[in-house]
PDB file of N, CA and C in Angstrom:
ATOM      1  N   UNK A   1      43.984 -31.715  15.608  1.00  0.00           N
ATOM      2  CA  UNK A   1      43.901 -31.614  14.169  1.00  0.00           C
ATOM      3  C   UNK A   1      42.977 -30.480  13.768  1.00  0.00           C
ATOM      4  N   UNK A   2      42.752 -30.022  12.506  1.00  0.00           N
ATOM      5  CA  UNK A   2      42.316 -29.361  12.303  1.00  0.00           C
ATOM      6  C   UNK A   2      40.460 -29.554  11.518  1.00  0.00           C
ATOM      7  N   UNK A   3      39.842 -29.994  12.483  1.00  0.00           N
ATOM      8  CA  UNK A   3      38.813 -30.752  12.005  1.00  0.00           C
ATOM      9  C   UNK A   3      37.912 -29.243  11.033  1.00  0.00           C
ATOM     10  N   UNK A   4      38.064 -28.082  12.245  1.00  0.00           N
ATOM     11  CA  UNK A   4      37.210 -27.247  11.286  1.00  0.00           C
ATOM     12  C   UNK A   4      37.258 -26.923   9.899  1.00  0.00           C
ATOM     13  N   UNK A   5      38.428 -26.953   9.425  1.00  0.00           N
ATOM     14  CA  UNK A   5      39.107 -26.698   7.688  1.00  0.00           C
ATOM     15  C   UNK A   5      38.501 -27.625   7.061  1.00  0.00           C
ATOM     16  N   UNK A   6      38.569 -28.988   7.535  1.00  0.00           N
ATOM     17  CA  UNK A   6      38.427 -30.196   6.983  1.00  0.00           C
ATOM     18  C   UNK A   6      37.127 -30.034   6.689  1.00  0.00           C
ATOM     19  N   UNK A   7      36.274 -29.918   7.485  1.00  0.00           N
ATOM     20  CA  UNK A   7      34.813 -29.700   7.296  1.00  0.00           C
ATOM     21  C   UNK A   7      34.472 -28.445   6.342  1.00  0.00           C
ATOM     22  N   UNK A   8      35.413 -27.172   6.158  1.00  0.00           N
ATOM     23  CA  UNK A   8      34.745 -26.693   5.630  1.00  0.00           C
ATOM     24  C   UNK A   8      35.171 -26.864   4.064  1.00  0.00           C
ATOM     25  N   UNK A   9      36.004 -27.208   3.704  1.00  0.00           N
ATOM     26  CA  UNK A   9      36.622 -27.688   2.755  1.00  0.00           C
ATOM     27  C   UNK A   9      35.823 -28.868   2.103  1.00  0.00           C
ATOM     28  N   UNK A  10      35.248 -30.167   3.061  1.00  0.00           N
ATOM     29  CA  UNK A  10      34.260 -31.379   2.419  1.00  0.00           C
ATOM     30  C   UNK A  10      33.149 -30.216   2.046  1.00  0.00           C
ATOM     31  N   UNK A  11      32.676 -29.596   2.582  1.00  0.00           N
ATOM     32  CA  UNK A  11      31.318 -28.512   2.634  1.00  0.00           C
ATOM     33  C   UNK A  11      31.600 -27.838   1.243  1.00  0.00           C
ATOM     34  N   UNK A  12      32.842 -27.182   0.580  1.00  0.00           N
ATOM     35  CA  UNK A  12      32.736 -26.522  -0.534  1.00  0.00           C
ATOM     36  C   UNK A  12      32.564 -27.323  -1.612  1.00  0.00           C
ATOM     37  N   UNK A  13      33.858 -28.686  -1.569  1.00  0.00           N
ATOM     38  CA  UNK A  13      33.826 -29.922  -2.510  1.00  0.00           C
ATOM     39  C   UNK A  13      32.189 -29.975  -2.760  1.00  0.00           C
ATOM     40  N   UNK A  14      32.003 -30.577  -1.736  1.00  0.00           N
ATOM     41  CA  UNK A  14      30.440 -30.953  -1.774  1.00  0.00           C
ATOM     42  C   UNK A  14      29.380 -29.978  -2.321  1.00  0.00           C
ATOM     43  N   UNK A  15      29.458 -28.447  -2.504  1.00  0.00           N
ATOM     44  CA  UNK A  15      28.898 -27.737  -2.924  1.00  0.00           C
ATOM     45  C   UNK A  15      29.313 -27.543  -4.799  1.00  0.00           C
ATOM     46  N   UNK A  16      30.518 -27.848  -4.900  1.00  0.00           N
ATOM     47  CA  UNK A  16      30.873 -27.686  -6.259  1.00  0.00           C
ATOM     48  C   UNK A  16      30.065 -28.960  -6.802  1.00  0.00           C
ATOM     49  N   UNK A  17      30.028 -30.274  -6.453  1.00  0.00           N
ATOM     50  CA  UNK A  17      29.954 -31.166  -6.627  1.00  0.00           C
ATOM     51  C   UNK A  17      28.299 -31.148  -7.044  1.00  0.00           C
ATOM     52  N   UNK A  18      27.752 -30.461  -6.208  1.00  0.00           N
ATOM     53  CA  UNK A  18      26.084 -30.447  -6.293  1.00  0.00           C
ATOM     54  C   UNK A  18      25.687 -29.515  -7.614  1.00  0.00           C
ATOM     55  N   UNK A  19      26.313 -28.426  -7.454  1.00  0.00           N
ATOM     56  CA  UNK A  19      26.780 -27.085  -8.526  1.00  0.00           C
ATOM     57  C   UNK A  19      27.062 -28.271 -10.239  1.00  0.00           C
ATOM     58  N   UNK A  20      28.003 -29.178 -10.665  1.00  0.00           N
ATOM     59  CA  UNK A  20      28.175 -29.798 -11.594  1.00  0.00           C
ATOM     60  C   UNK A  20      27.066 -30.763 -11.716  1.00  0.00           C
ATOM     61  N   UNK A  21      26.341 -31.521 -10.261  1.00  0.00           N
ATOM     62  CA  UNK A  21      25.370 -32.128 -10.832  1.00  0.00           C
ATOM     63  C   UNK A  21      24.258 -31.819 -11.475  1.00  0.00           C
ATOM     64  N   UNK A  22      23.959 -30.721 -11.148  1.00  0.00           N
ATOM     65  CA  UNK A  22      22.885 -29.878 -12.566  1.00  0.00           C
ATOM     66  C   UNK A  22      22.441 -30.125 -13.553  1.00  0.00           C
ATOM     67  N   UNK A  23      24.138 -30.091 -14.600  1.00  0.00           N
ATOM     68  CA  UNK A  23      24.393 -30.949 -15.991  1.00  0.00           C
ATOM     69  C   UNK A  23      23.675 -31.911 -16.305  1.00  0.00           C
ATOM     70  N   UNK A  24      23.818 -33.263 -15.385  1.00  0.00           N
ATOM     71  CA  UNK A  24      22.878 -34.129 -15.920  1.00  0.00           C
ATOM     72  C   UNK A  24      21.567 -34.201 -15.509  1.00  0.00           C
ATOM     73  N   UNK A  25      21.062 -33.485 -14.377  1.00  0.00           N
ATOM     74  CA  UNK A  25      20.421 -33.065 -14.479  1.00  0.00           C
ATOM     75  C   UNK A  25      19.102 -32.897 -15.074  1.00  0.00           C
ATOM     76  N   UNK A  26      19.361 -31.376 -15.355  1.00  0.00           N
ATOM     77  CA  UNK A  26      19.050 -31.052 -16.720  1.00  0.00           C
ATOM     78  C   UNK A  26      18.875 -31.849 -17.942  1.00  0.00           C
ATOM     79  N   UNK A  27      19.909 -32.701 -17.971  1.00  0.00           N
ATOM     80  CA  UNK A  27      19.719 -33.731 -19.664  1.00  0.00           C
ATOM     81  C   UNK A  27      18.843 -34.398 -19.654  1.00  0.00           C
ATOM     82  N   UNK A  28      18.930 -35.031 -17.891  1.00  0.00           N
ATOM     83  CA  UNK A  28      17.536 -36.237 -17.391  1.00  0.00           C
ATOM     84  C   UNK A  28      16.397 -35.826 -18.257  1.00  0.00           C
ATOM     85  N   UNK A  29      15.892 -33.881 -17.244  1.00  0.00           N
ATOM     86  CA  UNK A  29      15.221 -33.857 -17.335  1.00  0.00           C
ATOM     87  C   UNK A  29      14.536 -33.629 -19.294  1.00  0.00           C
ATOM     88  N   UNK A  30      15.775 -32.805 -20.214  1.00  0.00           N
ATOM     89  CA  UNK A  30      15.048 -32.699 -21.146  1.00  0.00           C
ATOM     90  C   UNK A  30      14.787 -34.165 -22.343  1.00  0.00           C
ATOM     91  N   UNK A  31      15.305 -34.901 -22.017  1.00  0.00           N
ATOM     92  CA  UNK A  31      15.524 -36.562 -22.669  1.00  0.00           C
ATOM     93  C   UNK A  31      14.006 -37.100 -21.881  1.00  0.00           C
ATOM     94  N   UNK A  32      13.888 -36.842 -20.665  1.00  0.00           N
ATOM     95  CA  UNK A  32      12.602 -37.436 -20.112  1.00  0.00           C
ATOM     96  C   UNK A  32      11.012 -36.515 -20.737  1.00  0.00           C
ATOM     97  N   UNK A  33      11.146 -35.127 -20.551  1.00  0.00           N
ATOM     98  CA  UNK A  33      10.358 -34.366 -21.103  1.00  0.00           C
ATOM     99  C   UNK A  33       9.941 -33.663 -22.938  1.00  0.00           C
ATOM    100  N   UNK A  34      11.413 -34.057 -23.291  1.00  0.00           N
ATOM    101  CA  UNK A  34      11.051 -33.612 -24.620  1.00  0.00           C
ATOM    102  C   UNK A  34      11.304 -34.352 -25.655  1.00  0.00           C
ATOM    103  N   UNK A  35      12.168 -35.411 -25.845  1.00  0.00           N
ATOM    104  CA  UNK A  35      12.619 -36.192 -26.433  1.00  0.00           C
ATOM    105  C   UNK A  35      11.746 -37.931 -26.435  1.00  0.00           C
ATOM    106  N   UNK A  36      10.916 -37.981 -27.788  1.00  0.00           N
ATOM    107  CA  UNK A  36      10.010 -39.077 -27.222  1.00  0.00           C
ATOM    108  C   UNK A  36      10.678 -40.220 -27.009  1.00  0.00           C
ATOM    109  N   UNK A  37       9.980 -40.887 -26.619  1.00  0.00           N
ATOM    110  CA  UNK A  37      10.569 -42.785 -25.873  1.00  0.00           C
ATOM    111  C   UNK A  37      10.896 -43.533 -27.042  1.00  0.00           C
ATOM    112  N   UNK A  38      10.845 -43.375 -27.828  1.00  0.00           N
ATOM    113  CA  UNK A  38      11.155 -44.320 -28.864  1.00  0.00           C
ATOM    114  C   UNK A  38      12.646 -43.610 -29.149  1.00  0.00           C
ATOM    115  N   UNK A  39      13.027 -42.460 -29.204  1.00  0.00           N
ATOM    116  CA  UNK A  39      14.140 -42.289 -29.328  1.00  0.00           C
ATOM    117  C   UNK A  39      15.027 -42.863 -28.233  1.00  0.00           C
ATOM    118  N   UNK A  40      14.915 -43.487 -27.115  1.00  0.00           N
ATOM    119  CA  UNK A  40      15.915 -43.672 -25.979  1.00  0.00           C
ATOM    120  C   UNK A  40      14.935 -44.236 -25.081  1.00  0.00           C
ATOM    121  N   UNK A  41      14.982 -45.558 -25.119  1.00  0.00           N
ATOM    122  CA  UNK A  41      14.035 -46.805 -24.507  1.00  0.00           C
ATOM    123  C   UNK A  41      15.001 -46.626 -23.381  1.00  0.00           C
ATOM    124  N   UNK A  42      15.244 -46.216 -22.555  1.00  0.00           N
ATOM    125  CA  UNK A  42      16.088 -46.239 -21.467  1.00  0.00           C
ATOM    126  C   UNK A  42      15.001 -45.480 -19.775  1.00  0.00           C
ATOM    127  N   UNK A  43      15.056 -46.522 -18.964  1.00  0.00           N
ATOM    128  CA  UNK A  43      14.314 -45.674 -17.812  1.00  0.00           C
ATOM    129  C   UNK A  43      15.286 -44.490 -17.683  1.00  0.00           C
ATOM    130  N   UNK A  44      13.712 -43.278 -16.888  1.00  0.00           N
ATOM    131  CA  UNK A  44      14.423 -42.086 -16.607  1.00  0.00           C
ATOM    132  C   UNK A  44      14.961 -42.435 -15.851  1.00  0.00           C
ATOM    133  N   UNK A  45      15.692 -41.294 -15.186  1.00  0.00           N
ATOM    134  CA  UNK A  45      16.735 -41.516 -13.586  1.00  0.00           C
ATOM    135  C   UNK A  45      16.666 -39.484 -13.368  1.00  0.00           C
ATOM    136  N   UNK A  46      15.548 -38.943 -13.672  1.00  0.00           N
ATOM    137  CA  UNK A  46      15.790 -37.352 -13.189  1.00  0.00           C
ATOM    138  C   UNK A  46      15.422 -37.547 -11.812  1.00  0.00           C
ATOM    139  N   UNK A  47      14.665 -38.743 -11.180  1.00  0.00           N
ATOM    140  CA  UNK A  47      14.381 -38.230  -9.938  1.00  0.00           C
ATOM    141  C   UNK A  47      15.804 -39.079  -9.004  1.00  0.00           C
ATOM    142  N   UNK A  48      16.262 -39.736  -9.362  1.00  0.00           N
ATOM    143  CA  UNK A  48      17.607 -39.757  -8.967  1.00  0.00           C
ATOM    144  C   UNK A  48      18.594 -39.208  -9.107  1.00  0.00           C
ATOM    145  N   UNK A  49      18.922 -38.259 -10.287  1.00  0.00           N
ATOM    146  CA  UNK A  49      19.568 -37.238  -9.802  1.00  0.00           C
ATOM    147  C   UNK A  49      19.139 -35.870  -8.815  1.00  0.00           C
ATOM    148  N   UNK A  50      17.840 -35.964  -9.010  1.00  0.00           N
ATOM    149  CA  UNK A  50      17.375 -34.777  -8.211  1.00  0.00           C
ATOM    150  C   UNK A  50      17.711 -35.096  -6.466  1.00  0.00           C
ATOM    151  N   UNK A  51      17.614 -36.325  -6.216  1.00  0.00           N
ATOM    152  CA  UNK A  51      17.886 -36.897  -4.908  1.00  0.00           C
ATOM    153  C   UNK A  51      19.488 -36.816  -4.226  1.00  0.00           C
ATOM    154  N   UNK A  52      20.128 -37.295  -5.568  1.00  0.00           N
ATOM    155  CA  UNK A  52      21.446 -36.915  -5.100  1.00  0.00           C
ATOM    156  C   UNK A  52      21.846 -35.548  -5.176  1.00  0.00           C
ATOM    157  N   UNK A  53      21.220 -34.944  -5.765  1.00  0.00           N
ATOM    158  CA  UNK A  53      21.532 -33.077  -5.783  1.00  0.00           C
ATOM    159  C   UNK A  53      21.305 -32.944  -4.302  1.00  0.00           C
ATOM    160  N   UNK A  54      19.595 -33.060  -3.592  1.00  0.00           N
ATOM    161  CA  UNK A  54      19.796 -32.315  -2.858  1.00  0.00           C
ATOM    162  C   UNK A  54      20.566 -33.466  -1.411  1.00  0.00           C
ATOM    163  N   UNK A  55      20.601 -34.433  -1.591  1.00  0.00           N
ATOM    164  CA  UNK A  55      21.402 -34.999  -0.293  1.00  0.00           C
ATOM    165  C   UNK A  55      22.997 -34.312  -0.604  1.00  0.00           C
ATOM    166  N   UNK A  56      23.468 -34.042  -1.287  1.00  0.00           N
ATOM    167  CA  UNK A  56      24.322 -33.887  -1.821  1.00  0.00           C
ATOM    168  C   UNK A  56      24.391 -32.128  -1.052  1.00  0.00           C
ATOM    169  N   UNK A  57      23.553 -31.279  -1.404  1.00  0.00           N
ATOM    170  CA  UNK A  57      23.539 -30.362  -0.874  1.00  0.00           C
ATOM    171  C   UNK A  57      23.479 -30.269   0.487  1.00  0.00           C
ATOM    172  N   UNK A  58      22.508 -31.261   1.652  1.00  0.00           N
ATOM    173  CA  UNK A  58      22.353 -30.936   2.512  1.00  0.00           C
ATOM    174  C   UNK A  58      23.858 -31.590   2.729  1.00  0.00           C
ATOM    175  N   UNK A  59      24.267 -32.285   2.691  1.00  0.00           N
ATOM    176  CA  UNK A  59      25.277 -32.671   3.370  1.00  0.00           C
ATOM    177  C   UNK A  59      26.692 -31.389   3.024  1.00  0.00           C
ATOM    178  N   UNK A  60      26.690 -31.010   2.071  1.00  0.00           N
ATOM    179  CA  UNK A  60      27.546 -29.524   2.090  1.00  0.00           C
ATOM    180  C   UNK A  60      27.241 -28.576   2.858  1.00  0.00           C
ATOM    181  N   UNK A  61      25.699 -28.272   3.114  1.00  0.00           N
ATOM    182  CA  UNK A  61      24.979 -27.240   4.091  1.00  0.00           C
ATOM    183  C   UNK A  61      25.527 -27.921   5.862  1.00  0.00           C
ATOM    184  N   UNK A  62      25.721 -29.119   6.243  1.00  0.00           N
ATOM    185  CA  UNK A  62      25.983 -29.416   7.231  1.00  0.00           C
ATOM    186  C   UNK A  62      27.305 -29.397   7.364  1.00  0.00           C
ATOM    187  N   UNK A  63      27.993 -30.029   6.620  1.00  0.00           N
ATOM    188  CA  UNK A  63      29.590 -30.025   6.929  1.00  0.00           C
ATOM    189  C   UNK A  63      30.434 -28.215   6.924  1.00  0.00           C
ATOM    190  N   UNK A  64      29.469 -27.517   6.314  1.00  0.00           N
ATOM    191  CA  UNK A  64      29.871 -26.069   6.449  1.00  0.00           C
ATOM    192  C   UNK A  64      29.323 -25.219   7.386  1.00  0.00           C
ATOM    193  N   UNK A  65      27.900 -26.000   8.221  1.00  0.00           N
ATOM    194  CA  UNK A  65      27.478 -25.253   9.095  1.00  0.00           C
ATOM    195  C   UNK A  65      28.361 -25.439  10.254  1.00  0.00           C
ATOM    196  N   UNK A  66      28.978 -26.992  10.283  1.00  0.00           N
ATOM    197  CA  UNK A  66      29.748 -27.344  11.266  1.00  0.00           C
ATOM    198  C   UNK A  66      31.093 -26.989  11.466  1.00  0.00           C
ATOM    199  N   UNK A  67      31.441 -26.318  10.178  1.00  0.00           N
ATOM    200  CA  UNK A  67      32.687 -25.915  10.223  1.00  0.00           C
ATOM    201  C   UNK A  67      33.303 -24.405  10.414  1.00  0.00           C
ATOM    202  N   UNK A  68      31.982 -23.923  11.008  1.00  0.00           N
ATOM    203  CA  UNK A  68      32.250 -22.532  11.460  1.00  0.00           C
ATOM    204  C   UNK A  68      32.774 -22.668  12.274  1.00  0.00           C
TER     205      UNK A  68
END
């Protein structure tokens, strides 16, 4: 089969995927930093997206290193 394609192909997905998580991101962070608490009684979650960004990345950085 063609495992190398496959891998490098999960590796780009996975890079677009990290690339769109940004978006929220970003919102986390400006709803957590600029926007006071009384407007949006809601726990943050920026350091959970920041976590899935970069697992998210390393795992694109691996499935593309492997798919050379």
């Amino acid at each position: 089969m063609y495992f190398k394609e496959v891998l490098k192909f999960l590796g780009s997905y996975l890079s677009f995927l990290g690339v769109v998580l940004l978006v929220p991101f970003f919102t986390s962070i400006y709803f957590q930093f600029y926007v006071p608490v009384w407007r949006h009684p809601q726990p943050h979650s920026t350091l959970a997206f920041f976590l899935t960004i970069v697992i998210t990345f390393a795992l694109a950085f691996f499935f593309k290193f492997k798919g050379k």
